[in-house]
Protein backbone atom coordinates (compact mmCIF):
# COMPACT_ATOMS: atom_id res chain seq x y z
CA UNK A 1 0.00 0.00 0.00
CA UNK A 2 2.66 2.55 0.49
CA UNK A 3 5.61 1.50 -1.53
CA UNK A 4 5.84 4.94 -3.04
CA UNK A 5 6.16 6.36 0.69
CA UNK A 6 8.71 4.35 1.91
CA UNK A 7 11.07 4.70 -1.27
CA UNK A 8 10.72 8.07 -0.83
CA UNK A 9 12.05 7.74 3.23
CA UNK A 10 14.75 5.73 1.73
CA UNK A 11 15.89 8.30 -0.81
CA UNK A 12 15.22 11.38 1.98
CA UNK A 13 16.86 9.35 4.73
CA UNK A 14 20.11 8.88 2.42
CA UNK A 15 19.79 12.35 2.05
CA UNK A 16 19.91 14.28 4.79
CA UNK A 17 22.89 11.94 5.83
CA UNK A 18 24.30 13.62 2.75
CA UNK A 19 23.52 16.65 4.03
CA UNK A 20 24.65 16.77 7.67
CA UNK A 21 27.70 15.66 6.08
CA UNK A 22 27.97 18.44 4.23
CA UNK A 23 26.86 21.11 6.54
CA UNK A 24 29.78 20.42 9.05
CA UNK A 25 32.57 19.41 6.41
CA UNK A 26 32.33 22.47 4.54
CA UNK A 27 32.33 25.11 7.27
CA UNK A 28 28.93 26.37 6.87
CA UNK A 29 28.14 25.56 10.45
CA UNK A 30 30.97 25.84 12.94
CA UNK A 31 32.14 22.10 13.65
CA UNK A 32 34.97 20.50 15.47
CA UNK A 33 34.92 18.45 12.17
CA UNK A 34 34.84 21.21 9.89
CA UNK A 35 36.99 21.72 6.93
CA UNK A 36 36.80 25.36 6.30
CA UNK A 37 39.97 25.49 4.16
CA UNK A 38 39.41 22.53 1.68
CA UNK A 39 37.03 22.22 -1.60
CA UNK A 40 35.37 18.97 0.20
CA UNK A 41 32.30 21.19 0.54
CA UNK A 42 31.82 21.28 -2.66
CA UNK A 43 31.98 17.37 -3.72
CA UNK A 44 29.67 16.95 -1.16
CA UNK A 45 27.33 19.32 -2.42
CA UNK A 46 28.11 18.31 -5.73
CA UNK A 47 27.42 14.27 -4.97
CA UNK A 48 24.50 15.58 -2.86
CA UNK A 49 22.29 16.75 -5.94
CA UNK A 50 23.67 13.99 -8.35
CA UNK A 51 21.85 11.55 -5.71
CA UNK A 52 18.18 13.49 -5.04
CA UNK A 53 18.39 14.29 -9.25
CA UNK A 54 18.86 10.41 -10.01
CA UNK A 55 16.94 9.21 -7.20
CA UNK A 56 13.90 11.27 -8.38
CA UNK A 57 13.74 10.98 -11.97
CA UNK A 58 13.77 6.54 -10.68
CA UNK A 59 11.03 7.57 -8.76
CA UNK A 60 9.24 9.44 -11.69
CA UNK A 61 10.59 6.48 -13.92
CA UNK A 62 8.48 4.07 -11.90
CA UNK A 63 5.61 5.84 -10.91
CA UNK A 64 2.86 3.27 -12.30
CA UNK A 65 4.84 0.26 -10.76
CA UNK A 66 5.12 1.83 -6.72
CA UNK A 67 1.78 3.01 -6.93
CA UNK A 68 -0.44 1.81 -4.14
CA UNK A 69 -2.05 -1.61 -4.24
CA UNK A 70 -4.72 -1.18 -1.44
CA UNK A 71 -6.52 1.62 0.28
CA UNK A 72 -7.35 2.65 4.30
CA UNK A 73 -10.53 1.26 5.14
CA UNK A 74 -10.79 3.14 8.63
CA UNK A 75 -9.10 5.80 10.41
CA UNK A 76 -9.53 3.24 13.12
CA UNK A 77 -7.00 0.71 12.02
CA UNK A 78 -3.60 -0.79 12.51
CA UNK A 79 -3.02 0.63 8.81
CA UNK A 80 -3.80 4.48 9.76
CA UNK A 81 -1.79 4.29 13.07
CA UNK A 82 1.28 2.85 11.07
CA UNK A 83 0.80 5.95 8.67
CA UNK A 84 0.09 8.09 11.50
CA UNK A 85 3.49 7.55 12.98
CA UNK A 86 5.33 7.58 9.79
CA UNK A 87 3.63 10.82 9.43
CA UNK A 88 4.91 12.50 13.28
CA UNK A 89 8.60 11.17 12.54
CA UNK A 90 8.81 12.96 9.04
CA UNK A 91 7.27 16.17 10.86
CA UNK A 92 9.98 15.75 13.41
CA UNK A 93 13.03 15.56 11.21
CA UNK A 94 11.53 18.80 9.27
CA UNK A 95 11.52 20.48 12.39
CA UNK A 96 15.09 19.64 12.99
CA UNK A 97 16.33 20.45 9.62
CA UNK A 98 14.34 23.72 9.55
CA UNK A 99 15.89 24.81 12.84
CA UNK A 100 19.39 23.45 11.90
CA UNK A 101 19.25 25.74 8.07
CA UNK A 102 16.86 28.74 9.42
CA UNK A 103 20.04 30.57 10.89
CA UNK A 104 21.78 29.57 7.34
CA UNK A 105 19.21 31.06 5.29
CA UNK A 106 18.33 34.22 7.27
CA UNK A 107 21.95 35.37 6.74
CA UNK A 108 22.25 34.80 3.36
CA UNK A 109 18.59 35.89 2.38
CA UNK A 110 18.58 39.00 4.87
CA UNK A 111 22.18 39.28 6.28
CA UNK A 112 21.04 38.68 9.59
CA UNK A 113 22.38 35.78 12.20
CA UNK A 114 19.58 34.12 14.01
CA UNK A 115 20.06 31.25 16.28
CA UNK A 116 17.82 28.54 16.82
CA UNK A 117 18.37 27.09 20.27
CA UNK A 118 16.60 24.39 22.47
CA UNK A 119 13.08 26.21 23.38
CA UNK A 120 12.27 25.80 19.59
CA UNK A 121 12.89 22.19 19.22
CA UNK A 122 11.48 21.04 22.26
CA UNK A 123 8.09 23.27 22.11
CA UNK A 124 7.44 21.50 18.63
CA UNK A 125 9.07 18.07 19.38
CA UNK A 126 8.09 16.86 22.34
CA UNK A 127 3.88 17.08 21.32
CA UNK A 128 5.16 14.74 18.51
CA UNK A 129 6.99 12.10 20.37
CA UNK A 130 4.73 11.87 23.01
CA UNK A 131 2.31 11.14 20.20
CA UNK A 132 4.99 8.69 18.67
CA UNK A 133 4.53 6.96 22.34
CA UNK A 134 1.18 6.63 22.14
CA UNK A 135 0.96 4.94 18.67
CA UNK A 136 3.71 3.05 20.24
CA UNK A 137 1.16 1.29 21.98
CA UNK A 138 -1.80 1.70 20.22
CA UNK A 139 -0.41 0.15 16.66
CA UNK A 140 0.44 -3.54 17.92
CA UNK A 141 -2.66 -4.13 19.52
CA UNK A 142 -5.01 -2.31 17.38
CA UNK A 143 -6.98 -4.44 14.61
CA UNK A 144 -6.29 -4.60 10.91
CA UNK A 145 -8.64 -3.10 8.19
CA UNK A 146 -10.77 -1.86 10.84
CA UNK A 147 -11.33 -2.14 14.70
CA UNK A 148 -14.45 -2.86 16.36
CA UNK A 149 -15.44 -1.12 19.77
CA UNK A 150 -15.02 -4.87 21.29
CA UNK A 151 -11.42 -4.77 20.17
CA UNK A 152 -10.51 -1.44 21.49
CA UNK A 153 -12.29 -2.73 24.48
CA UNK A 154 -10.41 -5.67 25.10
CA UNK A 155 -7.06 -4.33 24.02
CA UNK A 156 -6.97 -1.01 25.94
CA UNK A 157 -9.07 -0.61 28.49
CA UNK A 158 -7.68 -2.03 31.07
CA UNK A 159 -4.05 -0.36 29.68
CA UNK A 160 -5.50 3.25 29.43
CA UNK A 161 -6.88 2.90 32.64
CA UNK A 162 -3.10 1.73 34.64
CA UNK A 163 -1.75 4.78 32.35
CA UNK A 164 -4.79 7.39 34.16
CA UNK A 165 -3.70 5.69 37.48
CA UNK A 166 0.05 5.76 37.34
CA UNK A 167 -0.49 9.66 36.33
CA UNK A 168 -3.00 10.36 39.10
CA UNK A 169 -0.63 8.90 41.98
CA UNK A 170 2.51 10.94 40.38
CA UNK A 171 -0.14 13.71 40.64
CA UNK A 172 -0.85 13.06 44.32
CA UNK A 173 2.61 12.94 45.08
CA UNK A 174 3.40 16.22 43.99
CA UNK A 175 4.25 16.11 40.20
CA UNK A 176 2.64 18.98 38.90
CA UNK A 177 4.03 19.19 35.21
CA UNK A 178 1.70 18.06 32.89
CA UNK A 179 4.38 17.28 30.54
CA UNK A 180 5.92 14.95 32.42
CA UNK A 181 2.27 13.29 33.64
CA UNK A 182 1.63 12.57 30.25
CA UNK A 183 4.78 11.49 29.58
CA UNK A 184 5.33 9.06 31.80
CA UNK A 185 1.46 8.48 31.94
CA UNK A 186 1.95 7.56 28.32
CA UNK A 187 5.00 5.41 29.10
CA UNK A 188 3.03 3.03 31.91
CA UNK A 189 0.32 2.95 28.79
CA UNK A 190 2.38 1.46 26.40
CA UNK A 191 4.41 -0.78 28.63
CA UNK A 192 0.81 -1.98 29.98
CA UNK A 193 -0.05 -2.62 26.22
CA UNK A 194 2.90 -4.93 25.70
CA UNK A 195 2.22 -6.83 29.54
CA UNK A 196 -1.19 -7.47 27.86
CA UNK A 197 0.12 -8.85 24.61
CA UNK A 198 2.50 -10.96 26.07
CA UNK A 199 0.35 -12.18 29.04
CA UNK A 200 -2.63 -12.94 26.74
CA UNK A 201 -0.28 -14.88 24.07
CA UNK A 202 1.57 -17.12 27.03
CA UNK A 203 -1.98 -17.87 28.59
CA UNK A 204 -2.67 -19.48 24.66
CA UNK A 205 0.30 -21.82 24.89
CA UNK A 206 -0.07 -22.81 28.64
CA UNK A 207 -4.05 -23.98 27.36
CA UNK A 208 -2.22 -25.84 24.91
CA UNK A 209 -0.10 -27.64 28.02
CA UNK A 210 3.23 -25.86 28.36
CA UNK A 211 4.64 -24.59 31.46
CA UNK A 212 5.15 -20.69 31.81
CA UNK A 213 8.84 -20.31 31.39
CA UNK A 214 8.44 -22.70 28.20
CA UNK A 215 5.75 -21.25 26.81
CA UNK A 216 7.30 -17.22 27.05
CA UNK A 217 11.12 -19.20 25.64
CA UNK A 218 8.83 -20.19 22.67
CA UNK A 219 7.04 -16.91 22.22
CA UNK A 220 10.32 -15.35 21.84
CA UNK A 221 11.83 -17.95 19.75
CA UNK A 222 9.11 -18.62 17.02
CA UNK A 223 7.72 -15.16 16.78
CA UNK A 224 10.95 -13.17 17.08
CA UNK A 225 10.36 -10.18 15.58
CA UNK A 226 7.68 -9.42 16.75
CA UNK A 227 8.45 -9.61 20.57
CA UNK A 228 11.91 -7.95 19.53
CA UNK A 229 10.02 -5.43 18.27
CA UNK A 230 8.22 -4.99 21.26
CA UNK A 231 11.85 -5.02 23.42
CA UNK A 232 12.84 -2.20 21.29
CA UNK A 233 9.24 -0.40 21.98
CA UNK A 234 10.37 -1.07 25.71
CA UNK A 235 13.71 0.54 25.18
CA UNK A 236 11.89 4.11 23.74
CA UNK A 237 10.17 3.56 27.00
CA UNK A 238 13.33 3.23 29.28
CA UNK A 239 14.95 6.36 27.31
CA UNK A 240 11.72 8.50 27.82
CA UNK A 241 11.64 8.21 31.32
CA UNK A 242 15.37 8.74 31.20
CA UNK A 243 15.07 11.99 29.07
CA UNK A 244 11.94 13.36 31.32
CA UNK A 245 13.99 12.38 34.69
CA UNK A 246 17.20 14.55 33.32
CA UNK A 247 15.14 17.53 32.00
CA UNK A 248 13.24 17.46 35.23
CA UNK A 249 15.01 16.80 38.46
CA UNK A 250 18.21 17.64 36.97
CA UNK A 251 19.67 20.39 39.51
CA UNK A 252 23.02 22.31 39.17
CA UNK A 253 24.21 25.70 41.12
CA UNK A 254 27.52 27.23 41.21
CA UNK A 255 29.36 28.81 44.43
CA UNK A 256 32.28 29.33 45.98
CA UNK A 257 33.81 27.67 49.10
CA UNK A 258 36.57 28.82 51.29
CA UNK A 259 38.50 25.62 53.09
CA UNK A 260 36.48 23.38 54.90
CA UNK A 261 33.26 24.85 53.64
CA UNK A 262 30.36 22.85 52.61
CA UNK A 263 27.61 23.29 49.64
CA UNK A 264 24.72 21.17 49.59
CA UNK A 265 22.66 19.99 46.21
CA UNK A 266 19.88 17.79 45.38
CA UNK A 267 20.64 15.91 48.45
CA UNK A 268 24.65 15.99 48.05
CA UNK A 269 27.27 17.65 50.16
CA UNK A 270 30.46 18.61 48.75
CA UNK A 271 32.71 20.22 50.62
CA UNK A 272 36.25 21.85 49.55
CA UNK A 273 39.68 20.48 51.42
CA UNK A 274 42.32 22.26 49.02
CA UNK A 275 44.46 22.83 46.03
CA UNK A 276 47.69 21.35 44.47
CA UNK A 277 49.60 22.39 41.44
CA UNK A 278 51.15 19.91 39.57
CA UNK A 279 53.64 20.18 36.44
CA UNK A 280 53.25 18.18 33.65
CA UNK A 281 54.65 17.24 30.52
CA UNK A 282 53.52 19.88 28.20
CA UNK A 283 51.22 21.71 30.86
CA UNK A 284 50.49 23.02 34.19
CA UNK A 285 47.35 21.99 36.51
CA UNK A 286 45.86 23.25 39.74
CA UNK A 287 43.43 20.51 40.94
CA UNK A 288 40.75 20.98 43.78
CA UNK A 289 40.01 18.40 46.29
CA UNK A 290 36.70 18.11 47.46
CA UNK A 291 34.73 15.42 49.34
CA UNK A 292 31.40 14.55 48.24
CA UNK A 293 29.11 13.09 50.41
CA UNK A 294 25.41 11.42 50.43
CA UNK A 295 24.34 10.54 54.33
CA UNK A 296 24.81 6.38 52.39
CA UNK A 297 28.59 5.75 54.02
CA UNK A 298 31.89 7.10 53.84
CA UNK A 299 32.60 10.18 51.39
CA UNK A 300 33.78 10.38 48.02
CA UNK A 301 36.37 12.39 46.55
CA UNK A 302 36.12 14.72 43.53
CA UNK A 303 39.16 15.90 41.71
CA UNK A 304 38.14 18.76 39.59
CA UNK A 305 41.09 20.52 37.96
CA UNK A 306 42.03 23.41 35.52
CA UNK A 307 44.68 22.42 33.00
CA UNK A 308 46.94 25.67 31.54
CA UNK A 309 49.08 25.02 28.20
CA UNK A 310 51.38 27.80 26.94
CA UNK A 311 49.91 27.83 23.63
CA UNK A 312 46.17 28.20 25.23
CA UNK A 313 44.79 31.71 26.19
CA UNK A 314 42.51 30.69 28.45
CA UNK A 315 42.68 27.46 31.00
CA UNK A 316 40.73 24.46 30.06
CA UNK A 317 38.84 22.68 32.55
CA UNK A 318 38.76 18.94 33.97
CA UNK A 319 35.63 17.44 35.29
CA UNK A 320 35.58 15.13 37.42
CA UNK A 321 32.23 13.15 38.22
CA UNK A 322 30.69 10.29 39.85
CA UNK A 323 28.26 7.90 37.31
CA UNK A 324 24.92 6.12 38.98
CA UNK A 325 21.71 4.22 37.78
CA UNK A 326 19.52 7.80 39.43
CA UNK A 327 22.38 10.18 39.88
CA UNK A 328 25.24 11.58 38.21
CA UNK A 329 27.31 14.36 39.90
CA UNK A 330 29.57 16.55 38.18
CA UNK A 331 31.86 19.52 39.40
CA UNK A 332 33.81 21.82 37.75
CA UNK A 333 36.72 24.02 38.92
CA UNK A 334 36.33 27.38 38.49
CA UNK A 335 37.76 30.75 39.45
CA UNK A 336 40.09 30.28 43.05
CA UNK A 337 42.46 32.00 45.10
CA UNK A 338 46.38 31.72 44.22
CA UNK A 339 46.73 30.88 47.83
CA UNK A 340 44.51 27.95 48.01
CA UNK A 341 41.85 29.24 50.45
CA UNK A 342 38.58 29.18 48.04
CA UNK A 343 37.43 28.16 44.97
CA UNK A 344 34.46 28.85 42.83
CA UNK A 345 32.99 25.38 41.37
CA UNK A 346 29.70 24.37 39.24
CA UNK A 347 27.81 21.50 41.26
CA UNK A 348 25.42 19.99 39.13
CA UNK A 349 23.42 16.48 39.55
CA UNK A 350 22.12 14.82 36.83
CA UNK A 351 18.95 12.46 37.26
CA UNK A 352 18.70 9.85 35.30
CA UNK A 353 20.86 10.16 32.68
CA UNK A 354 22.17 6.32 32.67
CA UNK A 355 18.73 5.62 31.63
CA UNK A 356 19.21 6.89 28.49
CA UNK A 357 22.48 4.55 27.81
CA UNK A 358 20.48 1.86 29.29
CA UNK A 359 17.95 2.16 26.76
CA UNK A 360 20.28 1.90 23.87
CA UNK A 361 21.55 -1.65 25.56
CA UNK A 362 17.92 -2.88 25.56
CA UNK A 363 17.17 -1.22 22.22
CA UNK A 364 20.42 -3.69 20.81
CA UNK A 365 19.20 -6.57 22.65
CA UNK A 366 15.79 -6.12 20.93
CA UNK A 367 17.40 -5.44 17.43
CA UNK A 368 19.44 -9.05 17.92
CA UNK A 369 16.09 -10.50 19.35
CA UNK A 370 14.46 -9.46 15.38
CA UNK A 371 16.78 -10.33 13.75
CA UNK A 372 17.68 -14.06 14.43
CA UNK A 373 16.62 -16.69 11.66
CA UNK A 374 13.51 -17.99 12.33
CA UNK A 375 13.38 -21.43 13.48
CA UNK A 376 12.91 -24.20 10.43
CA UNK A 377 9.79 -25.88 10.65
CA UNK A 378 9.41 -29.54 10.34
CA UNK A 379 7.05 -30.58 6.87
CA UNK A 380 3.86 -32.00 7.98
């Protein structure tokens, strides 16, 4: 049904890899990998337009062939929600390649530099992967064709319901962003939606006389993609909850201590002890000494440190942190006295960052999960 669509992804995906490419190897966007000085740019640019003009005029080539073979018979359908989220991810990467060129082509159109920072991307993204979440859940489960009210019924009632819950207690206990209630409202959803999918498809086998553990082992092995789809789904999950933790409890101040002082953040004390100088090989360092501690045993300590090279203007900083499954703590060494009484550091505690990286390792667990080969069946 949408063979023209998804040749045209391919060709758009390809692309815009083209095109990042080229944005930060020719210098038109400041880049630690740019190459202001060479003509790469320009083969880039030049390979760039050879692939959309080919590409296209394939696509115009074999109009009649990719045309669609079916049409949507209902909004309400597996069909529609698969379009629907093909639909939110294209609007998404428009809205990052509009705000990544929009500073581009408002200096060459009127000469003026505009930049496009965070506040735009997240006011139009996040609406549209919260969305993405919600088909995320809705698409599996939801009929083909066309779904009845019985199969909405039996498929997410009980799943919409948990989601309401889960938001209402978060609610109660003093959550009042409604961002992040429908976020992670949307997250029990969908993680509800796969419980259901999976609990309804083991209760089959068990009726059929396998034991639990059995029948879930041959879930996974004889309908492996789609459960490793579904592991992936849950890795989206664990990297939304990690992305709403950071970008809400995510706390940071910056003071400065004299000797023996003490600051106190998101339920951390640091406090300051000193500062060495070192030499080095090819540079100098001052490094501050501070112990961090959490009222769960004995304290940690924190090395922060400012490095100083003779061919460097200014002093370039070493942070030292501490990595956990909630909590990460950075600091940073800032200004401080050149007799070692104070320093000026950035305290900052990141929530649930390691979420995030622990979503890519189930996302790649799910992705190996899909992509076994499926187990040969025997001829009858």
């Amino acid at each position: 049904m949408l063979r023209l669509w998804n040749i045209a992804l391919v060709v758009l995906t390809f692309s815009l890899t083209l095109f990042g490419t080229f944005l930060t190897r020719s210098g038109v966007i400041a880049s630690v990998h740019a190459f202001s000085q060479g003509s790469i740019g320009v083969f880039f640019l030049s390979f760039l337009a050879l692939v959309v003009l080919v590409s296209l005029a394939l696509i115009a080539w074999r109009w009649d062939t990719l045309g669609a073979q079916g049409e949507l018979d209902s909004v309400v359908s597996r069909e529609s929600a698969f379009l629907l989220n093909n639909v939110l991810l294209v609007a998404a990467t428009f809205t990052v390649f509009f705000g990544t060129v929009f500073p581009l082509l408002s200096e060459a159109v009127r000469d003026v530099k505009v930049s496009v920072g965070a506040p735009f991307f997240n006011q139009v993204n996040v609406p549209l992967f919260l969305s993405l979440i919600f088909l995320m859940g809705v698409g599996p489960l939801i009929a083909w064709r066309r779904a009845s009210v019985e199969n909405l019924r039996r498929n997410f009632l009980g799943p919409v319901i948990v989601g309401i819950v889960t938001a209402a207690v978060l609610w109660v206990l003093g959550i009042g962003s409604v961002l992040v209630l429908l976020s992670l409202g949307l997250t029990v959803f969908v993680a509800a939606t796969i419980a259901v999918d999976l609990v309804r498809a083991t209760r089959a086998r068990r009726r059929m006389g396998e034991r639990t553990l059995p029948a879930l082992g041959g879930l996974l092995r004889r309908h492996n993609r789609r459960y490793g789809g579904f592991v992936v789904h849950l890795a989206i999950l664990v990297v939304a909850v990690g992305v709403t933790g950071s970008q809400t409890w995510s706390v940071h101040t910056e003071t400065t201590l004299q000797r023996g002082e003490q600051a106190e953040l998101g339920g951390y004390r640091i406090r300051f002890d000193g500062l060495r100088e070192s030499q080095e090989s090819n540079h100098g360092k001052v490094t501050g000494s501070f112990t961090m501690l959490n009222g769960r045993g004995a304290g940690t300590v924190l090395e922060p440190a400012k490095k100083f090279y003779p061919q460097e203007q200014s002093p370039i900083a070493y942070v030292d942190y501490r990595l956990g499954l909630i909590d990460d703590v950075y600091l940073v060494l800032g200004d401080f006295a050149s007799d070692g009484t104070s320093a000026t550091v950035k305290f900052q505690v990141n929530r649930m960052v390691s979420w995030i990286w622990l979503g890519g390792v189930v996302l790649t667990l799910g992705t190996l999960l899909a992509v076994l080969p499926e187990p040969r069946r025997k001829a009858a």
